[in-house]
PDB file of N, CA and C in Angstrom:
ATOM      1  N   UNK A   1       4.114 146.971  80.683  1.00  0.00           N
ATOM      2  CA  UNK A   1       5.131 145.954  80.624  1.00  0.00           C
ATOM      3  C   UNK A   1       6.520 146.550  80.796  1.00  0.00           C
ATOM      4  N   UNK A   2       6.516 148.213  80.834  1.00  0.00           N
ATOM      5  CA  UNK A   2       8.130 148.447  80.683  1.00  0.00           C
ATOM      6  C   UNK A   2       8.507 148.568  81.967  1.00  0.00           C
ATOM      7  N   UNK A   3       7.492 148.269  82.879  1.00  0.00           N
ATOM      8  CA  UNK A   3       8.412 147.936  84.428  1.00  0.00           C
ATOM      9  C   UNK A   3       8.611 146.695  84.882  1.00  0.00           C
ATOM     10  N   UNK A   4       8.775 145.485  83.837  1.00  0.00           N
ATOM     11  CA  UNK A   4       9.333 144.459  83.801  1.00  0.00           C
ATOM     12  C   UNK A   4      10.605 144.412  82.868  1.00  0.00           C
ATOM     13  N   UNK A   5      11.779 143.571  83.624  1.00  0.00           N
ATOM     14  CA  UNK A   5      13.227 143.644  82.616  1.00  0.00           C
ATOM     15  C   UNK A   5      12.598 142.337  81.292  1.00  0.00           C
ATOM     16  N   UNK A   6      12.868 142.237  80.188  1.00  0.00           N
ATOM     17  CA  UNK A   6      12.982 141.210  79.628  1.00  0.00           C
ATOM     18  C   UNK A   6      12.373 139.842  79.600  1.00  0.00           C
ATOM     19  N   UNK A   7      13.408 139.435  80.739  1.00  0.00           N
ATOM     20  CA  UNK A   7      13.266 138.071  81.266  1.00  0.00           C
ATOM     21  C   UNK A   7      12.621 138.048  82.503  1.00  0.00           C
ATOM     22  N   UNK A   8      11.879 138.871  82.756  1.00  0.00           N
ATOM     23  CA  UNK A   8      11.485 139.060  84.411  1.00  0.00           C
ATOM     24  C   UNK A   8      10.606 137.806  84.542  1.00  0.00           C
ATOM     25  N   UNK A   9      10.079 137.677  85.956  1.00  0.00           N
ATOM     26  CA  UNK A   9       9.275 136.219  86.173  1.00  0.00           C
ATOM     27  C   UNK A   9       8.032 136.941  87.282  1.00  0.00           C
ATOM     28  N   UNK A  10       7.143 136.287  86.985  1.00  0.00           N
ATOM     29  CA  UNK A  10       6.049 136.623  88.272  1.00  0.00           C
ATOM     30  C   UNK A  10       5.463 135.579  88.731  1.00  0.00           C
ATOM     31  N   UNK A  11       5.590 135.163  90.044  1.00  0.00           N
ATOM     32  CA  UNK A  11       4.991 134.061  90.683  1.00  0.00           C
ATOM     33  C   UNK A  11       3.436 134.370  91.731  1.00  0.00           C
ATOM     34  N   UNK A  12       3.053 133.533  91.762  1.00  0.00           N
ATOM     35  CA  UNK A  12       1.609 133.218  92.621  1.00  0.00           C
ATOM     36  C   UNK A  12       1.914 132.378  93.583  1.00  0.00           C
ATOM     37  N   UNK A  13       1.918 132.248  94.787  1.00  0.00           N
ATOM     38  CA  UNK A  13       2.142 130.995  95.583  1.00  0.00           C
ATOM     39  C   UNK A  13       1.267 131.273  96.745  1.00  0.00           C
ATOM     40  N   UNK A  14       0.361 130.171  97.100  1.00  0.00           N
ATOM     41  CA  UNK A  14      -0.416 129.655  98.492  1.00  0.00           C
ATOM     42  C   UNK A  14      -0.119 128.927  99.113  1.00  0.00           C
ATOM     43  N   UNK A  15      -0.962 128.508  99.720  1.00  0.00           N
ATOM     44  CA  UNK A  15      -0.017 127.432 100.878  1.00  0.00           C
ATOM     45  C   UNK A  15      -0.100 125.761 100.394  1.00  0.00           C
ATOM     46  N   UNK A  16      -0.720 125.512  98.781  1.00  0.00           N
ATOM     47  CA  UNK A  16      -0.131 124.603  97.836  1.00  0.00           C
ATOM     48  C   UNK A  16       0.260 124.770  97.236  1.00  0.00           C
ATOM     49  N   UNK A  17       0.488 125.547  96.315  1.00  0.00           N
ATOM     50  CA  UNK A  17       1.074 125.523  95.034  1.00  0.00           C
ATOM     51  C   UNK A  17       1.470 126.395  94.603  1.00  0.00           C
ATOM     52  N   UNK A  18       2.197 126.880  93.185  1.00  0.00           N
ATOM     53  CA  UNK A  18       3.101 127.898  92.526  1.00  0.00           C
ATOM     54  C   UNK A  18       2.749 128.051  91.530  1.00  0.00           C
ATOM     55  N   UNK A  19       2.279 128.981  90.585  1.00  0.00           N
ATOM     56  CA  UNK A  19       2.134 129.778  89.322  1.00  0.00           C
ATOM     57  C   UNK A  19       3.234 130.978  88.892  1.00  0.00           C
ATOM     58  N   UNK A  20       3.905 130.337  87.953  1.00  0.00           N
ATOM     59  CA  UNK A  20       5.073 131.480  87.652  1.00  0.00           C
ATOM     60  C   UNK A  20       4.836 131.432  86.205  1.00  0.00           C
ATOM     61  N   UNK A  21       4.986 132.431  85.989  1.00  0.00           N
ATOM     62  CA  UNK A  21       4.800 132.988  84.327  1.00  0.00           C
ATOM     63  C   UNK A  21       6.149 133.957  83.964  1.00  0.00           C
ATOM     64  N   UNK A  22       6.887 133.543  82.908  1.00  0.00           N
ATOM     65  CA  UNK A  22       8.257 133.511  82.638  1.00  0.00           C
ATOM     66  C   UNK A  22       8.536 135.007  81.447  1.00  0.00           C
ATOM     67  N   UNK A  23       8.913 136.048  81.176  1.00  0.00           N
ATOM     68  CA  UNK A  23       9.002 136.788  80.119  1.00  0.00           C
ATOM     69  C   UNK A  23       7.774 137.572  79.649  1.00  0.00           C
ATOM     70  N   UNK A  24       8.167 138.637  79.374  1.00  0.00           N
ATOM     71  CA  UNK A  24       7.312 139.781  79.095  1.00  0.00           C
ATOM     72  C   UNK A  24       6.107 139.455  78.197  1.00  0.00           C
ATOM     73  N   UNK A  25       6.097 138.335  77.162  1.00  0.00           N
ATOM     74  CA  UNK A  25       5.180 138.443  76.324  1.00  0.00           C
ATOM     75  C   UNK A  25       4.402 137.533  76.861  1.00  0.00           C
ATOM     76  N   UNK A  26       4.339 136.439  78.022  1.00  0.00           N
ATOM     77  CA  UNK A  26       3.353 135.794  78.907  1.00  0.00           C
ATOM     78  C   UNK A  26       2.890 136.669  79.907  1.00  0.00           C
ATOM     79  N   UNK A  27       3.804 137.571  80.336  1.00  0.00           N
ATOM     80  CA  UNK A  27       3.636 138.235  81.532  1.00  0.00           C
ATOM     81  C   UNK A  27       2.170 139.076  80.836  1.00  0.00           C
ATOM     82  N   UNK A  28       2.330 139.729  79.413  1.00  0.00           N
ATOM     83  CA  UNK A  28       1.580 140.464  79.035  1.00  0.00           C
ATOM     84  C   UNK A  28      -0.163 139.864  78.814  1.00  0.00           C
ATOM     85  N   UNK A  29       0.180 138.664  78.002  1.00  0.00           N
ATOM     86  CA  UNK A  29      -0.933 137.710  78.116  1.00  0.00           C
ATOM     87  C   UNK A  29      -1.708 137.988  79.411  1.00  0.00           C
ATOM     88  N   UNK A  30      -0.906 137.214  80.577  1.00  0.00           N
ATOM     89  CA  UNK A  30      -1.629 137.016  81.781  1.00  0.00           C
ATOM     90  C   UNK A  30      -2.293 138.380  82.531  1.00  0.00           C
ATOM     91  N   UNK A  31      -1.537 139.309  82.390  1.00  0.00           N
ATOM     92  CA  UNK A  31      -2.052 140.583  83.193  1.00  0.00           C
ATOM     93  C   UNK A  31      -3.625 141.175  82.197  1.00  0.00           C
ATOM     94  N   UNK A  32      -3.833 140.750  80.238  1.00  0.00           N
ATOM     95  CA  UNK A  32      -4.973 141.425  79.785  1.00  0.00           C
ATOM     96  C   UNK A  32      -5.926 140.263  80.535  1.00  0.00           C
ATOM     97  N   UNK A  33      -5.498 138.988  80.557  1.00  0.00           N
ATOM     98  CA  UNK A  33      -6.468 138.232  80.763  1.00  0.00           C
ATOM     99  C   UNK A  33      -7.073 138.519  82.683  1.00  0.00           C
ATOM    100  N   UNK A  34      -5.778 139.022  83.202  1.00  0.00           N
ATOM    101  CA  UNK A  34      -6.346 139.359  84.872  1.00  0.00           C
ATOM    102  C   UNK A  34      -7.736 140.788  84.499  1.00  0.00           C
ATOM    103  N   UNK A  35      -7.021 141.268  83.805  1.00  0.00           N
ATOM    104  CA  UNK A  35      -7.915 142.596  83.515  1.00  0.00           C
ATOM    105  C   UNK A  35      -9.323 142.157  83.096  1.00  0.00           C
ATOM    106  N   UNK A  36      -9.053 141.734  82.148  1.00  0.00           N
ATOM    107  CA  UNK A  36     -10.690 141.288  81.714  1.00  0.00           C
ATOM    108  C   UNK A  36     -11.338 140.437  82.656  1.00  0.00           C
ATOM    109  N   UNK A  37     -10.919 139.251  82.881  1.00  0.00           N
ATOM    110  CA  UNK A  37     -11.347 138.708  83.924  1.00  0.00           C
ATOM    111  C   UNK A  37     -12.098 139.098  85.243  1.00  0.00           C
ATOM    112  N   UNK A  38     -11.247 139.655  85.997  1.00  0.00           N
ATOM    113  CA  UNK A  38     -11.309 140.147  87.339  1.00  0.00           C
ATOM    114  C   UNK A  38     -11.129 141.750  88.055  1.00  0.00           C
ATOM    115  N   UNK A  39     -10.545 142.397  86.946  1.00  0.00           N
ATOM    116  CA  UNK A  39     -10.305 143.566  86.717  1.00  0.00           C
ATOM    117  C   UNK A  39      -9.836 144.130  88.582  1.00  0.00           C
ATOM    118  N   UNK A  40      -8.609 143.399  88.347  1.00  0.00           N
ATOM    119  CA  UNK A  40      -7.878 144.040  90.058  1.00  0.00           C
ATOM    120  C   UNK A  40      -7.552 144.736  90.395  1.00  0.00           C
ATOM    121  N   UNK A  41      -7.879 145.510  91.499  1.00  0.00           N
ATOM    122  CA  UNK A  41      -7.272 146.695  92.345  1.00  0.00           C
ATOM    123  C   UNK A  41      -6.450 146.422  93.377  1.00  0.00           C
ATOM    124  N   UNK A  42      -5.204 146.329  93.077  1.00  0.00           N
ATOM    125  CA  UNK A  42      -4.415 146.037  94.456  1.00  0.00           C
ATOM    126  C   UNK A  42      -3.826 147.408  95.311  1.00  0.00           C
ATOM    127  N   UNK A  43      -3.696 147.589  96.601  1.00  0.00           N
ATOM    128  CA  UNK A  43      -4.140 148.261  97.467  1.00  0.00           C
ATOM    129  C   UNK A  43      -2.697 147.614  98.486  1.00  0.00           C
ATOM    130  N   UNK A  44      -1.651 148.481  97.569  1.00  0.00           N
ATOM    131  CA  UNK A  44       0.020 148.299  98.611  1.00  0.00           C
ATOM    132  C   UNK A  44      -0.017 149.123  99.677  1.00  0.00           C
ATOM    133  N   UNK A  45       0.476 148.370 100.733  1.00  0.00           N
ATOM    134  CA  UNK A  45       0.821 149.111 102.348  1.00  0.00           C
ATOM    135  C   UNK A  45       2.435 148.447 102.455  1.00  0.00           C
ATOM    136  N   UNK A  46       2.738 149.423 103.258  1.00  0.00           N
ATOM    137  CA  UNK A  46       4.190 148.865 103.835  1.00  0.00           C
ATOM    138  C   UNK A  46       5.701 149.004 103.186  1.00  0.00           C
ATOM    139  N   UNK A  47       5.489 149.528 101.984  1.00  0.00           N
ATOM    140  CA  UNK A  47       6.506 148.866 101.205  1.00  0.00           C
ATOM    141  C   UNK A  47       8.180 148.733 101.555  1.00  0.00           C
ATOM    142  N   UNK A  48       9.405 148.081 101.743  1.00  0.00           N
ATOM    143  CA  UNK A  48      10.656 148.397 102.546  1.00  0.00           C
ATOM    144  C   UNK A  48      11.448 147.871 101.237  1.00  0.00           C
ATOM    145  N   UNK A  49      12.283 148.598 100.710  1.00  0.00           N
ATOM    146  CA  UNK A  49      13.244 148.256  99.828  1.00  0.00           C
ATOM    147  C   UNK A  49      14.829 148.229 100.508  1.00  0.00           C
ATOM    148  N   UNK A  50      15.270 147.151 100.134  1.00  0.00           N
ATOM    149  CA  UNK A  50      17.120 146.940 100.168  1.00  0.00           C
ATOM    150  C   UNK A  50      17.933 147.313  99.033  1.00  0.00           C
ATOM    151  N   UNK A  51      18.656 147.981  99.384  1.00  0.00           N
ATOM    152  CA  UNK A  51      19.391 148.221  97.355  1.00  0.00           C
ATOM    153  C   UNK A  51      20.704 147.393  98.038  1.00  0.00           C
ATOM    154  N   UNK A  52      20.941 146.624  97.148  1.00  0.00           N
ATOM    155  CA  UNK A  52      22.543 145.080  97.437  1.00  0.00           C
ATOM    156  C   UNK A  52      23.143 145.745  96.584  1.00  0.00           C
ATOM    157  N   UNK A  53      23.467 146.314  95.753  1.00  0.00           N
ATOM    158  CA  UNK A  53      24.057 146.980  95.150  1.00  0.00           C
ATOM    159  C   UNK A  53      23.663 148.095  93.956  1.00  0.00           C
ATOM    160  N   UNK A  54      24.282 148.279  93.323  1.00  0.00           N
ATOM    161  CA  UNK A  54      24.190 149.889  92.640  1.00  0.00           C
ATOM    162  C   UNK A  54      23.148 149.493  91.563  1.00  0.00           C
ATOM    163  N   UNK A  55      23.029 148.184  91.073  1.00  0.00           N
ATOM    164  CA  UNK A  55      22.566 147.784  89.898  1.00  0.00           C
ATOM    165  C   UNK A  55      21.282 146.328  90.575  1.00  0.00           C
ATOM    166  N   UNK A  56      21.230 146.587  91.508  1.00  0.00           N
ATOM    167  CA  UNK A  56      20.185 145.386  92.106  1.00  0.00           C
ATOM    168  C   UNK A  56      19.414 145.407  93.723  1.00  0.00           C
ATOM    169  N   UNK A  57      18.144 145.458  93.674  1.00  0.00           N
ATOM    170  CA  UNK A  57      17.651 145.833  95.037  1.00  0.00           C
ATOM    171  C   UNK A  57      16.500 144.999  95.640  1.00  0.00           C
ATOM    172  N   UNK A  58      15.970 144.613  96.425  1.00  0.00           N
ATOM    173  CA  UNK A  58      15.112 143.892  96.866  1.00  0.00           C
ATOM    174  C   UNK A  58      13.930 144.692  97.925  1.00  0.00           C
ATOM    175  N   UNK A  59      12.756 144.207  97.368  1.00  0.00           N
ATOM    176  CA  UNK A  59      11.714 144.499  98.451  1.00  0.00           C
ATOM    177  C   UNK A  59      10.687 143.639  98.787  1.00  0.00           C
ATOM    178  N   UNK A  60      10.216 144.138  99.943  1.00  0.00           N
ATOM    179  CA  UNK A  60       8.577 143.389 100.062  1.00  0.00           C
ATOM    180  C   UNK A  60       7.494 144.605 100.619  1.00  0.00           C
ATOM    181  N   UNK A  61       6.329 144.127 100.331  1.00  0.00           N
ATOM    182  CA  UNK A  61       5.349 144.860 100.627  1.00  0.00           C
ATOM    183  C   UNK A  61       3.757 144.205 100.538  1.00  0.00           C
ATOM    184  N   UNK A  62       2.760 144.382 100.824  1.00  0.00           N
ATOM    185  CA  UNK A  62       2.092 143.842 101.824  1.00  0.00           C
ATOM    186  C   UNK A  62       0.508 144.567 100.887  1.00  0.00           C
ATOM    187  N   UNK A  63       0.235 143.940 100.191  1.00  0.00           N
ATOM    188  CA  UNK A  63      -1.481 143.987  99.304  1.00  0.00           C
ATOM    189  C   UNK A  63      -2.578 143.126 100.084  1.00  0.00           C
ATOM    190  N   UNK A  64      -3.667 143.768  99.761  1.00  0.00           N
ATOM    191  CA  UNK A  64      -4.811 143.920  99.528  1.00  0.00           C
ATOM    192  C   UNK A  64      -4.964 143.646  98.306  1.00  0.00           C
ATOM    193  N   UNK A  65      -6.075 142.212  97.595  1.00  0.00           N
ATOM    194  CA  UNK A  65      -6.199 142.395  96.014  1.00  0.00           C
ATOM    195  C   UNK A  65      -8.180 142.628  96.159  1.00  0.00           C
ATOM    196  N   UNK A  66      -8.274 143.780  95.856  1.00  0.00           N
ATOM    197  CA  UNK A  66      -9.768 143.594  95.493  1.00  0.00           C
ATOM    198  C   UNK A  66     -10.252 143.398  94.064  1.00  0.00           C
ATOM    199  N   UNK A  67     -11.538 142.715  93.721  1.00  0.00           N
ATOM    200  CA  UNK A  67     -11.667 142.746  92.734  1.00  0.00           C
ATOM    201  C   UNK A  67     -12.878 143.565  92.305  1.00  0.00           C
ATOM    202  N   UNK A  68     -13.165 143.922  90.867  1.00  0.00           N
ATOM    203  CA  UNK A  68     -14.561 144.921  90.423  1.00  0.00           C
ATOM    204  C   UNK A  68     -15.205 144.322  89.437  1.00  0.00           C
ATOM    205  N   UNK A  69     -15.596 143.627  89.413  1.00  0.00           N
ATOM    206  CA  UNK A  69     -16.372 142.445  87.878  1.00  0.00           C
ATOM    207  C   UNK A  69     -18.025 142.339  89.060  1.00  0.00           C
ATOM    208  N   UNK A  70     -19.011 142.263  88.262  1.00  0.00           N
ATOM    209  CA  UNK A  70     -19.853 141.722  88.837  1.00  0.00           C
ATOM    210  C   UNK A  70     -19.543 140.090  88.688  1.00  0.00           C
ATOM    211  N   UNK A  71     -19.240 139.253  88.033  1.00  0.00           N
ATOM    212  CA  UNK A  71     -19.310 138.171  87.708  1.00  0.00           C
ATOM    213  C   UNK A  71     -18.233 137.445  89.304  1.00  0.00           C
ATOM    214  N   UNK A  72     -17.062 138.199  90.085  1.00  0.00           N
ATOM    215  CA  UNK A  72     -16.220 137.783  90.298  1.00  0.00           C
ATOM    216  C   UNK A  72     -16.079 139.094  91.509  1.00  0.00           C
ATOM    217  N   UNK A  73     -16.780 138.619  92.863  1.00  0.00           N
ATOM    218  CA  UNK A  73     -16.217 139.629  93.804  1.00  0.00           C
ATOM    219  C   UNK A  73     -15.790 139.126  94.875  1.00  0.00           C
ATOM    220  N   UNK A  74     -14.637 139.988  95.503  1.00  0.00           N
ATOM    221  CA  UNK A  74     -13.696 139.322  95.960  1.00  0.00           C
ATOM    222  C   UNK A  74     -12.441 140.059  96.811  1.00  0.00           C
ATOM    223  N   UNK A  75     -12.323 139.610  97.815  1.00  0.00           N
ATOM    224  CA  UNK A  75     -10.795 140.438  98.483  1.00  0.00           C
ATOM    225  C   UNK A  75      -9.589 139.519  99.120  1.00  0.00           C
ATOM    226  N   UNK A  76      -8.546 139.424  98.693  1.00  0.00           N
ATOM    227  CA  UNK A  76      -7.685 138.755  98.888  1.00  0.00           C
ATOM    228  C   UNK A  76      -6.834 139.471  99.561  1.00  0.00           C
ATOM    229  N   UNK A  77      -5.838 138.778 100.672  1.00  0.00           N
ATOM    230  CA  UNK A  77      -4.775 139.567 101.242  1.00  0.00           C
ATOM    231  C   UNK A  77      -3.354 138.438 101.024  1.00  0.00           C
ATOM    232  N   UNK A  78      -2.310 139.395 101.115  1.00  0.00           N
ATOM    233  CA  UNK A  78      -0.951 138.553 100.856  1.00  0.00           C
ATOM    234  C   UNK A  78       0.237 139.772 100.586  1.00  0.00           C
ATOM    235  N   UNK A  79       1.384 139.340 100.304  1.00  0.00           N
ATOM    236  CA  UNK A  79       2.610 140.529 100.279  1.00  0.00           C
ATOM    237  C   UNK A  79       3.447 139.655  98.749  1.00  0.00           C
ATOM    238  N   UNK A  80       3.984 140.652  98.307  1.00  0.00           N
ATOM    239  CA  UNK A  80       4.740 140.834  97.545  1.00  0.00           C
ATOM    240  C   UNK A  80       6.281 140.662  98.030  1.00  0.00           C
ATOM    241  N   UNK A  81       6.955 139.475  97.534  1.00  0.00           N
ATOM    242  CA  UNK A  81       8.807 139.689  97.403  1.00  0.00           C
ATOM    243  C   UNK A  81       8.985 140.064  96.239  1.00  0.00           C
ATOM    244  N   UNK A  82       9.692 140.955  95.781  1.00  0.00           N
ATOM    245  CA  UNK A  82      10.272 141.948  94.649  1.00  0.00           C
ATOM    246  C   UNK A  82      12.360 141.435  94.618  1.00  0.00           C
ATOM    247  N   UNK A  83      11.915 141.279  93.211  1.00  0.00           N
ATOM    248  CA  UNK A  83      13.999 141.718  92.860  1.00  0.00           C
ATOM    249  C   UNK A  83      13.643 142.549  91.964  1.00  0.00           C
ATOM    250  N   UNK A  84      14.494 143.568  91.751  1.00  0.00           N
ATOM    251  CA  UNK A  84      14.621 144.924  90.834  1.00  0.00           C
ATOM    252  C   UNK A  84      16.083 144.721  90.629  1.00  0.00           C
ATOM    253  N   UNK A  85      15.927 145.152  88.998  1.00  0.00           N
ATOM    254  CA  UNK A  85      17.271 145.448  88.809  1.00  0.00           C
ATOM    255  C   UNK A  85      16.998 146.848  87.929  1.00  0.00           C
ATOM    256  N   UNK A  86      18.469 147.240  87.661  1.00  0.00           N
ATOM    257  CA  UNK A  86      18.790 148.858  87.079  1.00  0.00           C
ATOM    258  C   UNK A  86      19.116 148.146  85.493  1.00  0.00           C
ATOM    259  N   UNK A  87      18.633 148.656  84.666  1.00  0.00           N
ATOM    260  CA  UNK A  87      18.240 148.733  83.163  1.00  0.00           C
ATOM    261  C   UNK A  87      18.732 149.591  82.450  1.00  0.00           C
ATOM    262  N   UNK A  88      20.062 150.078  82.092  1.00  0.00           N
ATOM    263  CA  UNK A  88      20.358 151.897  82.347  1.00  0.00           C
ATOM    264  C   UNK A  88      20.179 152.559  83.511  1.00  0.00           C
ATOM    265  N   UNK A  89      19.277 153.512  83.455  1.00  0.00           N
ATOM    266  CA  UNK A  89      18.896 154.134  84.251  1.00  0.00           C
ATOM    267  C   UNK A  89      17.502 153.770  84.965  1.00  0.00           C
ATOM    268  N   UNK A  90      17.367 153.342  84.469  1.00  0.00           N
ATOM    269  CA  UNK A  90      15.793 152.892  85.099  1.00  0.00           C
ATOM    270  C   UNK A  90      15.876 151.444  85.771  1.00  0.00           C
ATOM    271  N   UNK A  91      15.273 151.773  87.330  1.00  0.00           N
ATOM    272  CA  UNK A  91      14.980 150.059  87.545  1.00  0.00           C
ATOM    273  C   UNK A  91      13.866 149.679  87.588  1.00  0.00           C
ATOM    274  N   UNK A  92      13.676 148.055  87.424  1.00  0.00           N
ATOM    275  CA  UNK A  92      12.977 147.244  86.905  1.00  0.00           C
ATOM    276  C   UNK A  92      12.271 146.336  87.371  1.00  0.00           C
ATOM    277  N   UNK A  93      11.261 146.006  87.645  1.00  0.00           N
ATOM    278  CA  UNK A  93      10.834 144.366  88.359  1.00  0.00           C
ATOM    279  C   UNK A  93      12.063 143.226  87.432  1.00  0.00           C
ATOM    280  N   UNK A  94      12.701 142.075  88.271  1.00  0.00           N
ATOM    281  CA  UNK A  94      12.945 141.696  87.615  1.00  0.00           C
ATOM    282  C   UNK A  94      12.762 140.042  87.807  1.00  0.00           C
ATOM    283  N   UNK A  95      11.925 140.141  89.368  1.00  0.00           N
ATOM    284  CA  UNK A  95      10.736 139.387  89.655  1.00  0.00           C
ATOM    285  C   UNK A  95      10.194 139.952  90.602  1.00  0.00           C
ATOM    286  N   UNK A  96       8.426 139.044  90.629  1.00  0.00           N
ATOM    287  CA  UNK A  96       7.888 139.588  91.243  1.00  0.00           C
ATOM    288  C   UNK A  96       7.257 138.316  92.167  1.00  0.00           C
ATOM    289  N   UNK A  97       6.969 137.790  93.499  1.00  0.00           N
ATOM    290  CA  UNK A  97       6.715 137.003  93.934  1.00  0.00           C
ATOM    291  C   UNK A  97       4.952 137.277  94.687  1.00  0.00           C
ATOM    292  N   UNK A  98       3.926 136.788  94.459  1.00  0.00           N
ATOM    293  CA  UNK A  98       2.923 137.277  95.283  1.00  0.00           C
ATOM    294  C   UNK A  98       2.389 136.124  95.958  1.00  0.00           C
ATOM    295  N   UNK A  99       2.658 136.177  97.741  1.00  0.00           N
ATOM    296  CA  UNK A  99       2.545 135.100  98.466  1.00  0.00           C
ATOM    297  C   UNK A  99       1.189 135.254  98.497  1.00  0.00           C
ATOM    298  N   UNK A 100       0.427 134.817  98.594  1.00  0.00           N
ATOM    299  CA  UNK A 100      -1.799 134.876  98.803  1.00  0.00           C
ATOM    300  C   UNK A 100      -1.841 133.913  99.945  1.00  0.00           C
ATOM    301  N   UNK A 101      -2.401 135.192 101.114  1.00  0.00           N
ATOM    302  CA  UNK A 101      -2.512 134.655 102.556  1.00  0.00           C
ATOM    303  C   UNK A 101      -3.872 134.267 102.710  1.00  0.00           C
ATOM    304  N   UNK A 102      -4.817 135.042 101.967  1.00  0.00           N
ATOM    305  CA  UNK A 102      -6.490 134.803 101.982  1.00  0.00           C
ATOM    306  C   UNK A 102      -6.958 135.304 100.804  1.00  0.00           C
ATOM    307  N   UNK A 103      -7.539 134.513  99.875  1.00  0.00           N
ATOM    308  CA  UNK A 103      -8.045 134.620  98.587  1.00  0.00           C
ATOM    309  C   UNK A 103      -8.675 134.099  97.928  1.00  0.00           C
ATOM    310  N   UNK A 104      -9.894 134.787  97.797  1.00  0.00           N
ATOM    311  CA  UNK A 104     -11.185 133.553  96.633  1.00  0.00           C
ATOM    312  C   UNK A 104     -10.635 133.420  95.843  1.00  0.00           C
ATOM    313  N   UNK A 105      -9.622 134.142  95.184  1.00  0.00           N
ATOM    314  CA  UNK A 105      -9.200 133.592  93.644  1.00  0.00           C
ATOM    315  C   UNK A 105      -8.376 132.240  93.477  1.00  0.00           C
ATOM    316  N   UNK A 106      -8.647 131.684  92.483  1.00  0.00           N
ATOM    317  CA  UNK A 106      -7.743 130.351  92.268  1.00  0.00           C
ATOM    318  C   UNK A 106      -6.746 131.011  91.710  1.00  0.00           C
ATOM    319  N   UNK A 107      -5.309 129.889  91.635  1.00  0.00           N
ATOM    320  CA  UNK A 107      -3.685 130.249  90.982  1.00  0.00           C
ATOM    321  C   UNK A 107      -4.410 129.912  90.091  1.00  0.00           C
ATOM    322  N   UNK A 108      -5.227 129.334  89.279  1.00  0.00           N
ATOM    323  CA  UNK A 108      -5.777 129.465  87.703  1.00  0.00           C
ATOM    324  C   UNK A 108      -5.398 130.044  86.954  1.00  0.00           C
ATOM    325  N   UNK A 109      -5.936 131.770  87.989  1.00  0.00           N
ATOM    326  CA  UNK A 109      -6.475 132.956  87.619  1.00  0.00           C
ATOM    327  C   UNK A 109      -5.211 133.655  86.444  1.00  0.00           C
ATOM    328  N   UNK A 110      -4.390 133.010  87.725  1.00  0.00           N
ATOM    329  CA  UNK A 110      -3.079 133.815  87.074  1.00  0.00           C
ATOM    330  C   UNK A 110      -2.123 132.801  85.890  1.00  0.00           C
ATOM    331  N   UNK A 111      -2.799 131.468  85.466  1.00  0.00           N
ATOM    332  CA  UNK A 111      -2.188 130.458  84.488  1.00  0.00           C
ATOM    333  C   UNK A 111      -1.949 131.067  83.253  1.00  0.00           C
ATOM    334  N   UNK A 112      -1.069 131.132  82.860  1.00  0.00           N
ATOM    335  CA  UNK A 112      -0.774 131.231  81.089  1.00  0.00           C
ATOM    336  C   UNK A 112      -0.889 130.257  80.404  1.00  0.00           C
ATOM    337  N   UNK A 113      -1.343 129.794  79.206  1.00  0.00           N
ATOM    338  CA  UNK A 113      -0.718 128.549  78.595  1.00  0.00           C
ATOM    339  C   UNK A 113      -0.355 128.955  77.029  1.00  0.00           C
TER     340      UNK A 113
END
C-alpha cells in the first residue's frame, strides 16, 4: 500500500462501465480480496512516463493480467493511465486507471463494498 499516496484512487473501466475504489484502506481491502480470489500476475510492457512537474508525473503502460487459481483461469489484456505524485521524496501512485481491452474477469472482481 505504500506506493499509493493517501487519497489515491484506482479505477477498472471496459467498454461499459467503471469501478473506482477511493483511499488506501479500500484500496487494501480490494487488492487481499484480488489475491485470494484470482491471485494476479500482471505482465507490464511499454511503460512511457511524463514528469509535468517536479512534484507530479504521468504515465501509461500496457498489461497482460494472467490469472493462477484453479477455480478462475484466465488472461486479460488492457493498459494502465497512471498520475504519480512526489510524497517527500518518494513518488507515488496517486491514481491508477486500468482500461480492460479483453478480459474474462468481471469489474465485480475489483468491487469494494
Amino acid at each position: 500500500m505504500s506506493l499509493f499516496t493517501q487519497d489515491a484512487t484506482f479505477g477498472v473501466k471496459d467498454y461499459d462501465s467503471e469501478v473506482v475504489t477511493r483511499g488506501r484502506a479500500k484500496l487494501k481491502k480490494m487488492f487481499a480480496r484480488l489475491v485470494r480470489d484470482i491471485n494476479p500476475r500482471p505482465l507490464i510492457h511499454a511503460q512511457v512516463l511524463e514528469l509535468r512537474s517536479e512534484n507530479s508525473a504521468s504515465g501509461r503502460c500496457y498489461v497482460e493480467l494472467r490469472t493462477n487459481t484453479v477455480q478462475v483461469e484466465g488472461v486479460g489484456s488492457g493498459y494502465f493511465e497512471d498520475e504519480y505524485a512526489k510524497v517527500g521524496t518518494e513518488w507515488k501512485f496517486a491514481s491508477r486507471s486500468l482500461f480492460a481491452m479483453d478480459s474474462t474477469l468481471s469489474l465485480r472482481t475489483f468491487k469494494v463494498t
